[in-house]
Protein backbone atom coordinates (compact mmCIF):
# COMPACT_ATOMS: atom_id res chain seq x y z
CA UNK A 1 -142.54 -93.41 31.70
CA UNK A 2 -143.81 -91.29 29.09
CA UNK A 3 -141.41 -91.52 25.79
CA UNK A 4 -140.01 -88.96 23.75
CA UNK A 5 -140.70 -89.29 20.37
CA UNK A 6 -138.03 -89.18 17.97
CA UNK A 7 -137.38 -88.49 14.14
CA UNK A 8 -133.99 -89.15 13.06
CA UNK A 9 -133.29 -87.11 9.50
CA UNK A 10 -130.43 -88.53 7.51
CA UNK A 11 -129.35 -92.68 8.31
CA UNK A 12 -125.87 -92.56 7.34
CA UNK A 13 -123.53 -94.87 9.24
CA UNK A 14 -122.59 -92.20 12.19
CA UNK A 15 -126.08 -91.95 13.12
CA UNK A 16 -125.24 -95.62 15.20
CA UNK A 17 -123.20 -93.77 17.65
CA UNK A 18 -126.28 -91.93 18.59
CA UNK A 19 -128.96 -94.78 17.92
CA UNK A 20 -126.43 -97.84 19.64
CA UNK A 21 -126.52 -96.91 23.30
CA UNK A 22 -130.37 -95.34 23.55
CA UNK A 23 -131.50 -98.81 25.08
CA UNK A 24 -130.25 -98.80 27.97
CA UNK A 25 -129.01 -95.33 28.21
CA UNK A 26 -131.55 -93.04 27.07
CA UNK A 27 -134.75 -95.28 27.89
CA UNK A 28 -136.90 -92.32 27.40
CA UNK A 29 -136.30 -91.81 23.34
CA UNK A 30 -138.81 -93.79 21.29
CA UNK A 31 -137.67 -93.85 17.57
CA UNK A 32 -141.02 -92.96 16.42
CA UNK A 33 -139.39 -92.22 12.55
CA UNK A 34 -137.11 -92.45 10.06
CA UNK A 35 -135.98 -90.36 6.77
CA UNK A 36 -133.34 -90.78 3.99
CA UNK A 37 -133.10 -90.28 0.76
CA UNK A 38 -132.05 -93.46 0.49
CA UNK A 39 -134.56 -96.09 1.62
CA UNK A 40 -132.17 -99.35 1.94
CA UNK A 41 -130.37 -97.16 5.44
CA UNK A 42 -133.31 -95.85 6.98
CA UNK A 43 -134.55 -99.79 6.35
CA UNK A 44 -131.14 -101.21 7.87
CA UNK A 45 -131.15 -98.73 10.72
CA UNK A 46 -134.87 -99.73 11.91
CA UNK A 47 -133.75 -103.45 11.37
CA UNK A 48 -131.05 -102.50 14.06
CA UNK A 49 -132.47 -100.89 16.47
CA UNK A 50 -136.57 -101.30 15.97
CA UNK A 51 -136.77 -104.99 14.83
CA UNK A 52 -139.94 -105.69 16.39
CA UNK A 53 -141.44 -102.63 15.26
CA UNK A 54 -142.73 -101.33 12.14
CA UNK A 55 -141.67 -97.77 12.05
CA UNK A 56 -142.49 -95.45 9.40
CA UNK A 57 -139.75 -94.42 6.97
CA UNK A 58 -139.68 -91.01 4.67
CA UNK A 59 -137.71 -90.00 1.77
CA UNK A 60 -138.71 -86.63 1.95
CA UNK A 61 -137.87 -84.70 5.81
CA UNK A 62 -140.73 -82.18 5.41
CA UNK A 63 -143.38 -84.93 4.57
CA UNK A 64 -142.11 -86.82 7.94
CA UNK A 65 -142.33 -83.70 10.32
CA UNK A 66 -146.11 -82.72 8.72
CA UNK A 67 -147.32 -86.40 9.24
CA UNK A 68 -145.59 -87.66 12.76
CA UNK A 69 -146.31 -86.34 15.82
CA UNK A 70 -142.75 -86.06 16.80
CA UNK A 71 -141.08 -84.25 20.51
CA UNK A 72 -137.58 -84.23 19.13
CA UNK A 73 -135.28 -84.47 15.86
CA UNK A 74 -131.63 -85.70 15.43
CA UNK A 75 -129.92 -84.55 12.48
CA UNK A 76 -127.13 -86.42 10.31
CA UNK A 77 -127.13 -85.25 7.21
CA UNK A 78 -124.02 -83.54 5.02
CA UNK A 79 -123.08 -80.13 6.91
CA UNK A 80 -124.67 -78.08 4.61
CA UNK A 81 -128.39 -79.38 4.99
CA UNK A 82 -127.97 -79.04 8.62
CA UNK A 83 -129.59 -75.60 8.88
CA UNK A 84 -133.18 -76.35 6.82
CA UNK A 85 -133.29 -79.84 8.46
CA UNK A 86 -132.90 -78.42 12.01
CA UNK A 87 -134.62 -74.99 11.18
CA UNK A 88 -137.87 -76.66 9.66
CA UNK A 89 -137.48 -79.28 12.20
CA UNK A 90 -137.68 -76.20 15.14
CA UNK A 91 -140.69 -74.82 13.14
CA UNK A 92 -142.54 -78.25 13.41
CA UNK A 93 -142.21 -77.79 17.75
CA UNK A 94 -139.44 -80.51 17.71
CA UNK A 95 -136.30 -80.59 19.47
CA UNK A 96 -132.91 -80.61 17.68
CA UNK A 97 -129.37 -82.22 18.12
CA UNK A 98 -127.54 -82.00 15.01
CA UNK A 99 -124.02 -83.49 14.24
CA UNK A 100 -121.05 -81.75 13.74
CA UNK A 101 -120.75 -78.64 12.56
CA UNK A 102 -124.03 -77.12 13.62
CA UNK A 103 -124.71 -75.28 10.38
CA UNK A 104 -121.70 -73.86 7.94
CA UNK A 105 -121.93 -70.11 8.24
CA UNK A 106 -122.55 -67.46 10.60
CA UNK A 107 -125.89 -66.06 9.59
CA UNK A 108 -127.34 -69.28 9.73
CA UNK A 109 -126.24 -70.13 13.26
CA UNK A 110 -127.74 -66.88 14.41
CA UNK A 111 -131.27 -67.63 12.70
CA UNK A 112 -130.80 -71.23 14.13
CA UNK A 113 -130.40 -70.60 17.72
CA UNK A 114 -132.77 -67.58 17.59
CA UNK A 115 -135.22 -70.21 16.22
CA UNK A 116 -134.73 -72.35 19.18
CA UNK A 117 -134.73 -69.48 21.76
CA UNK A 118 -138.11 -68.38 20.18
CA UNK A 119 -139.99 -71.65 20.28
CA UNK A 120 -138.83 -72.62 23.93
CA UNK A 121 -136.84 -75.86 21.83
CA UNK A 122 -133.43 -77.27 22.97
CA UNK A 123 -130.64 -77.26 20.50
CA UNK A 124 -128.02 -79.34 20.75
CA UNK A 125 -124.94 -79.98 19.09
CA UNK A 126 -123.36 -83.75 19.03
CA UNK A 127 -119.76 -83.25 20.04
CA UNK A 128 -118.66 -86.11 22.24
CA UNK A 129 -115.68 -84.30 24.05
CA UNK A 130 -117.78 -81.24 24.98
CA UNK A 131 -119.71 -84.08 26.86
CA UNK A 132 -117.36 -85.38 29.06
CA UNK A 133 -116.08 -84.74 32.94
CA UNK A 134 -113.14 -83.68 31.74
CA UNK A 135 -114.32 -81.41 29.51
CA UNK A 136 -116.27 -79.61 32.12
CA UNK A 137 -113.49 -79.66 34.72
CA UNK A 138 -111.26 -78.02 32.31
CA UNK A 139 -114.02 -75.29 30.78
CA UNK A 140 -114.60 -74.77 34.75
CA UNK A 141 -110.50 -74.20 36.02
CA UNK A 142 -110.07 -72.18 33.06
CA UNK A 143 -113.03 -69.60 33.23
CA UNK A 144 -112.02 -69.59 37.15
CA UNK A 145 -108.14 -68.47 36.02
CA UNK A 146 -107.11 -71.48 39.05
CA UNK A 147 -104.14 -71.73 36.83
CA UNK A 148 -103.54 -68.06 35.68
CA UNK A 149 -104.31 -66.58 32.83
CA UNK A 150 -105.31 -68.42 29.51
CA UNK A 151 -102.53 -67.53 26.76
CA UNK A 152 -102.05 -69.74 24.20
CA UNK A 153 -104.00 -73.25 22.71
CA UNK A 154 -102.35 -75.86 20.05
CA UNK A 155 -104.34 -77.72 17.65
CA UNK A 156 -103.31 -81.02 16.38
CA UNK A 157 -105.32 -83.28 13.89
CA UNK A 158 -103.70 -85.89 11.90
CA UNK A 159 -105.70 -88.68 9.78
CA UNK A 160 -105.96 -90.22 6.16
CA UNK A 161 -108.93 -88.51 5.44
CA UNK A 162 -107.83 -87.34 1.88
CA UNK A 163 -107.92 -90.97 0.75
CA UNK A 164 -111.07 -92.13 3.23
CA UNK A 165 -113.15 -89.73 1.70
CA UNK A 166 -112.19 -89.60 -1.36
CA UNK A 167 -115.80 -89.97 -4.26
CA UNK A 168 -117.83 -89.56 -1.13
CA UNK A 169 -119.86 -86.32 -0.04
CA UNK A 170 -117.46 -84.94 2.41
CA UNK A 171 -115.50 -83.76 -0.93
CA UNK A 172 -118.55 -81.88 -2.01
CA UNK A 173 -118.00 -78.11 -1.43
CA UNK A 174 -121.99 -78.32 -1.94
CA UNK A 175 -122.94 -80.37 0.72
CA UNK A 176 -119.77 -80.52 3.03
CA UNK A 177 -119.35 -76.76 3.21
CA UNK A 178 -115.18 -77.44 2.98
CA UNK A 179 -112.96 -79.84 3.97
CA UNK A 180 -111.01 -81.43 6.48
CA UNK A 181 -111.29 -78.09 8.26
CA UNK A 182 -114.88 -78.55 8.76
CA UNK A 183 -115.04 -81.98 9.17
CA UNK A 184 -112.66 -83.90 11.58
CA UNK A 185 -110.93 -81.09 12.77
CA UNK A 186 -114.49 -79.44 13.65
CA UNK A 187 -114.28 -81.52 16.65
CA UNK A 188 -110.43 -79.72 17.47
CA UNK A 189 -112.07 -76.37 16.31
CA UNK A 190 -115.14 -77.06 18.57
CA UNK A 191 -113.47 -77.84 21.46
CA UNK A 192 -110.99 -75.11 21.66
CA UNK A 193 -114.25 -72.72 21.11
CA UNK A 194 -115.91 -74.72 24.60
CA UNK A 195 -113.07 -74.02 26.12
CA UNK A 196 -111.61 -70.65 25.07
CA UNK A 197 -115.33 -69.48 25.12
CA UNK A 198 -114.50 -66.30 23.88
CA UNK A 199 -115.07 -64.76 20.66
CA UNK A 200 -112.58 -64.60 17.32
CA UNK A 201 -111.04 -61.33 16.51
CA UNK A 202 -108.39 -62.11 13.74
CA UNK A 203 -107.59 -65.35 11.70
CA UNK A 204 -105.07 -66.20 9.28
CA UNK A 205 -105.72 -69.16 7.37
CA UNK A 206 -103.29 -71.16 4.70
CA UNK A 207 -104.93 -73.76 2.85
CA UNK A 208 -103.75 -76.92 0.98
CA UNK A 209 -106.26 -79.44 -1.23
CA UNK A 210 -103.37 -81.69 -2.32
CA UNK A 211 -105.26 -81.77 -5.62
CA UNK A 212 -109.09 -82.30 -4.59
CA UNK A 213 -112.30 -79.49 -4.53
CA UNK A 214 -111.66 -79.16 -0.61
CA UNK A 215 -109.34 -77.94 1.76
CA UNK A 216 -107.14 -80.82 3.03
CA UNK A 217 -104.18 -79.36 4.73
CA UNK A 218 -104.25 -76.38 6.65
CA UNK A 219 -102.64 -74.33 9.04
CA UNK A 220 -104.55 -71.33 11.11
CA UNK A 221 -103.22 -68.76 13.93
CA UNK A 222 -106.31 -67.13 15.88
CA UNK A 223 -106.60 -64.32 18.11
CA UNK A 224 -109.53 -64.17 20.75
CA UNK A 225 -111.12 -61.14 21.71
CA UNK A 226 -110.26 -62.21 25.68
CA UNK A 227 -106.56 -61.66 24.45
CA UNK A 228 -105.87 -65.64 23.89
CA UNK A 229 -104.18 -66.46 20.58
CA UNK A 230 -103.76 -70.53 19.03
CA UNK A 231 -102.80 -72.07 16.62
CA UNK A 232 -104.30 -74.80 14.49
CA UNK A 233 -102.94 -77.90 12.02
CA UNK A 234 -105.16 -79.63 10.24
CA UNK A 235 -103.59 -82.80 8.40
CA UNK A 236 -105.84 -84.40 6.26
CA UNK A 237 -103.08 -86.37 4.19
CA UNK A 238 -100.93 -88.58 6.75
CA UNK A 239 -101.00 -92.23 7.29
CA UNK A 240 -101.13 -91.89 11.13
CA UNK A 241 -103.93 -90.67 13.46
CA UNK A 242 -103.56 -87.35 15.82
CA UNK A 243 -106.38 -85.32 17.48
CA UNK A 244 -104.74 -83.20 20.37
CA UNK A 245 -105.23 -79.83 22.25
CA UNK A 246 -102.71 -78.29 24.87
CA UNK A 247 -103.65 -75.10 26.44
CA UNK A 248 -101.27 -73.12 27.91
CA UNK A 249 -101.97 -71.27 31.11
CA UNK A 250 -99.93 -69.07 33.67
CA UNK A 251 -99.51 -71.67 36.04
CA UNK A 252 -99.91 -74.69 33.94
CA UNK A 253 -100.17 -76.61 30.79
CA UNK A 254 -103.45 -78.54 30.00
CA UNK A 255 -103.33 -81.47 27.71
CA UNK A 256 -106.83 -82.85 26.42
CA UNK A 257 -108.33 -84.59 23.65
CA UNK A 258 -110.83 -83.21 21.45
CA UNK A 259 -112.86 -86.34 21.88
CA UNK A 260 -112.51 -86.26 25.78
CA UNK A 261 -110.81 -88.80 27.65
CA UNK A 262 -107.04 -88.23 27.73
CA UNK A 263 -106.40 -84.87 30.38
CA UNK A 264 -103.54 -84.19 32.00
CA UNK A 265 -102.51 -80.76 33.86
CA UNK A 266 -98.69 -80.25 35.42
CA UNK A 267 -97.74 -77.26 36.62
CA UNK A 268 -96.21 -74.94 39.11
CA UNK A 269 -97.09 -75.39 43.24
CA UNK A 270 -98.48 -79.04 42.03
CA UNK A 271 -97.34 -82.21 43.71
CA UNK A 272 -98.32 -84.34 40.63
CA UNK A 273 -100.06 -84.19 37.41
CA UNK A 274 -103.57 -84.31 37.61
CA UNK A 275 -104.87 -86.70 35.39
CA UNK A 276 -108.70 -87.10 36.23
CA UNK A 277 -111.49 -84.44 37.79
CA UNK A 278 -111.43 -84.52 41.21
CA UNK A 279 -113.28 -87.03 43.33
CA UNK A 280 -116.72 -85.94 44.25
CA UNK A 281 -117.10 -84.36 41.14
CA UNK A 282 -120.68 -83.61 39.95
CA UNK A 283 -120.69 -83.25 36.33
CA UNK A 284 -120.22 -86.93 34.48
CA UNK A 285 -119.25 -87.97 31.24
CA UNK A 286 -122.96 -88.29 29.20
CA UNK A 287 -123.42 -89.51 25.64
CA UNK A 288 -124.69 -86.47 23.60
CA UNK A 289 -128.20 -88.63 23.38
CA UNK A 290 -128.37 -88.81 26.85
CA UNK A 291 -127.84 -84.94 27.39
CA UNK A 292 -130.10 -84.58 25.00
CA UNK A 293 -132.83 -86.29 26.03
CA UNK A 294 -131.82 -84.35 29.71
CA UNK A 295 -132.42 -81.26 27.99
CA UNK A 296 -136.16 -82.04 26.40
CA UNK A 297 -137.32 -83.41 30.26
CA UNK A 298 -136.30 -79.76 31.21
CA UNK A 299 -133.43 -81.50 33.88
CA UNK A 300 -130.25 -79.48 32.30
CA UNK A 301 -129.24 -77.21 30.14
CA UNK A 302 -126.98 -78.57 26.49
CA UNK A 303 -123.85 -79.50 27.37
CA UNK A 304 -122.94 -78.04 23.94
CA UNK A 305 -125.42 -75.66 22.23
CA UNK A 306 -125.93 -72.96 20.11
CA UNK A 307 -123.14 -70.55 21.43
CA UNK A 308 -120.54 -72.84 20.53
CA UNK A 309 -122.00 -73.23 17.25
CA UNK A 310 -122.23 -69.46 16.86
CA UNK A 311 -118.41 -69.28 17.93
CA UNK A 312 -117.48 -71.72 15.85
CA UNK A 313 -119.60 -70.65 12.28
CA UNK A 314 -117.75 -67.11 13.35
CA UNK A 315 -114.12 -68.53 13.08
CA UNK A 316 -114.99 -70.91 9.96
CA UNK A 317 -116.16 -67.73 8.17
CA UNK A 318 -113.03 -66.10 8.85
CA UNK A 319 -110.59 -68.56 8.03
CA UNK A 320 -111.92 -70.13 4.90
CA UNK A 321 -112.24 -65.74 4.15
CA UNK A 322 -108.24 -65.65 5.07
CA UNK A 323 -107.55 -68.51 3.71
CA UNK A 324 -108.99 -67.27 -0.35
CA UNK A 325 -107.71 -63.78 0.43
CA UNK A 326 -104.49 -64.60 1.20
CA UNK A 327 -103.99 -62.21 4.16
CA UNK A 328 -105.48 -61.82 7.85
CA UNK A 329 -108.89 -61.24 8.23
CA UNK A 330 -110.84 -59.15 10.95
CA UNK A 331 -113.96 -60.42 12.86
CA UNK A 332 -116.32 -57.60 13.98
């Protein structure tokens, strides 16, 4: 079996959900090299996962992609460095799958897909919940109306992140792009974008940063152009942990997490919730390596790509607009 060879650009601790289950998994990647800017975790991550190997390790991304002959890129780096790592890593012929969000404005998501679409590259984003059965069974029922028509989704996130993050990068308007908006609740944002898969037309967005440079608290309300509206809270200040979606259909009411998993539908002309896809079933719950990897051998297409990160740069443009405006904002 010939092996894919992979760069990963940025060894922060997350990168371990992607690196962990490649093994047995995703046989096919060969972590061929590794880049930080700090050498003591690109050192600890080829310990991990390459111990009999000497891999070569970069400080600098653009001296890695000119010297390794590399088939594919991951990329987990702060949010903002997300578009040159993934757009230079495109121009070098590699495949991407960056971390959540895909890039942190608009333009950039446009020029990034574009990119891909130009090249012949995949581009991948790693959202687990956008990778599950459940996910797909949902995006599938809804886009076929089986339950009526879509009307209204509710956002919940909850989680200490104030405090977690707190002297750490994510509370870097410079490198994070915002706050708990486009961190945690990115995975909430991204998967009501999967599954609404329609574009923004109005936001209204109330910010709180409970005394830090970033958004902490918020609350949004969003109208779709396919005539769906939701509503969003983002809690980044509360001792508890909360990451929920409930769509609301004609028919029926869809309860999901972000993260995939949890699902549950009850409705009208039902004998019983439904709790799981049906049996038979043919799309299955995939890490976003393993998807990944699909995508490169040319056997699928991304489970989540660049048109959910182009939706979702869209409606973070809008509400962190609304949100320093003060008033509704528009989306062309």
């Amino acid at each position: 079996m010939k092996k894919i060879r992979l760069g990963i650009i940025g060894c922060g601790g997350f990168v371990q959900y992607h690196l962990r289950p490649m093994a047995k998994a995703v046989p096919e990647f060969r972590i061929a090299a590794l880049c930080d800017i700090d050498p003591t975790h690109s050192e600890h991550h080829r310990k991990l996962y390459c111990p009999r190997r000497r891999v070569p390790q970069y400080l600098d991304y653009r001296e890695m992609l000119a010297k390794e002959d590399l088939d594919a890129v991951i990329v987990s780096t702060p949010h903002t460095l997300h578009f040159r790592h993934a757009y230079d890593a495109l121009g070098a012929g590699c495949h991407v799958m960056t971390e959540k969000p895909m890039v942190t404005n608009a333009k950039h998501a446009r020029r990034l897909v574009a990119r891909a679409e130009k090249k012949g590259l995949g581009l991948s984003i790693a959202i687990q919940g956008t990778h599950t059965d459940t996910f797909a069974y949902a995006k599938q029922i809804l886009a076929e109306q089986t339950f009526g028509e879509l009307q209204l989704v509710t956002g919940v996130l909850a989680q200490g992140w104030r405090d977690g993050t707190m002297g750490k990068w994510r509370q870097d308007p410079k490198l994070s792009g915002g706050g708990q908006l486009y961190d945690s609740c990115a995975h909430v944002l991204s998967a009501m974008m999967f599954l609404v898969n329609s574009p923004v037309r109005e936001v209204f967005c109330m910010t709180d940063n409970k005394g830090t440079k970033v958004d902490i608290n918020a609350v949004t309300a969003i109208k779709f152009a396919n005539g769906a509206m939701a509503n969003v809270t983002s809690g980044g200040n509360c001792a508890t942990w909360k990451s929920h979606l409930t769509i609301q259909c004609k028919e029926a009411k869809i309860e999901i997490s972000p993260h995939g998993g949890d699902f549950n539908i009850n409705g009208r002309g039902l004998e019983k919730d439904i709790t799981r896809v049906p049996r038979g079933w043919k799309v299955p719950t995939v890490s976003p390596s393993r998807n990944f990897a699909d995508v490169i051998l040319g056997k699928t297409e991304p489970r989540c790509g660049g048109d959910v990160g182009i939706l979702l740069a869209d409606l973070m443009d809008a509400l962190y607009e609304s949100a320093a405006k003060g008033k509704p904002v528009k989306v062309g």
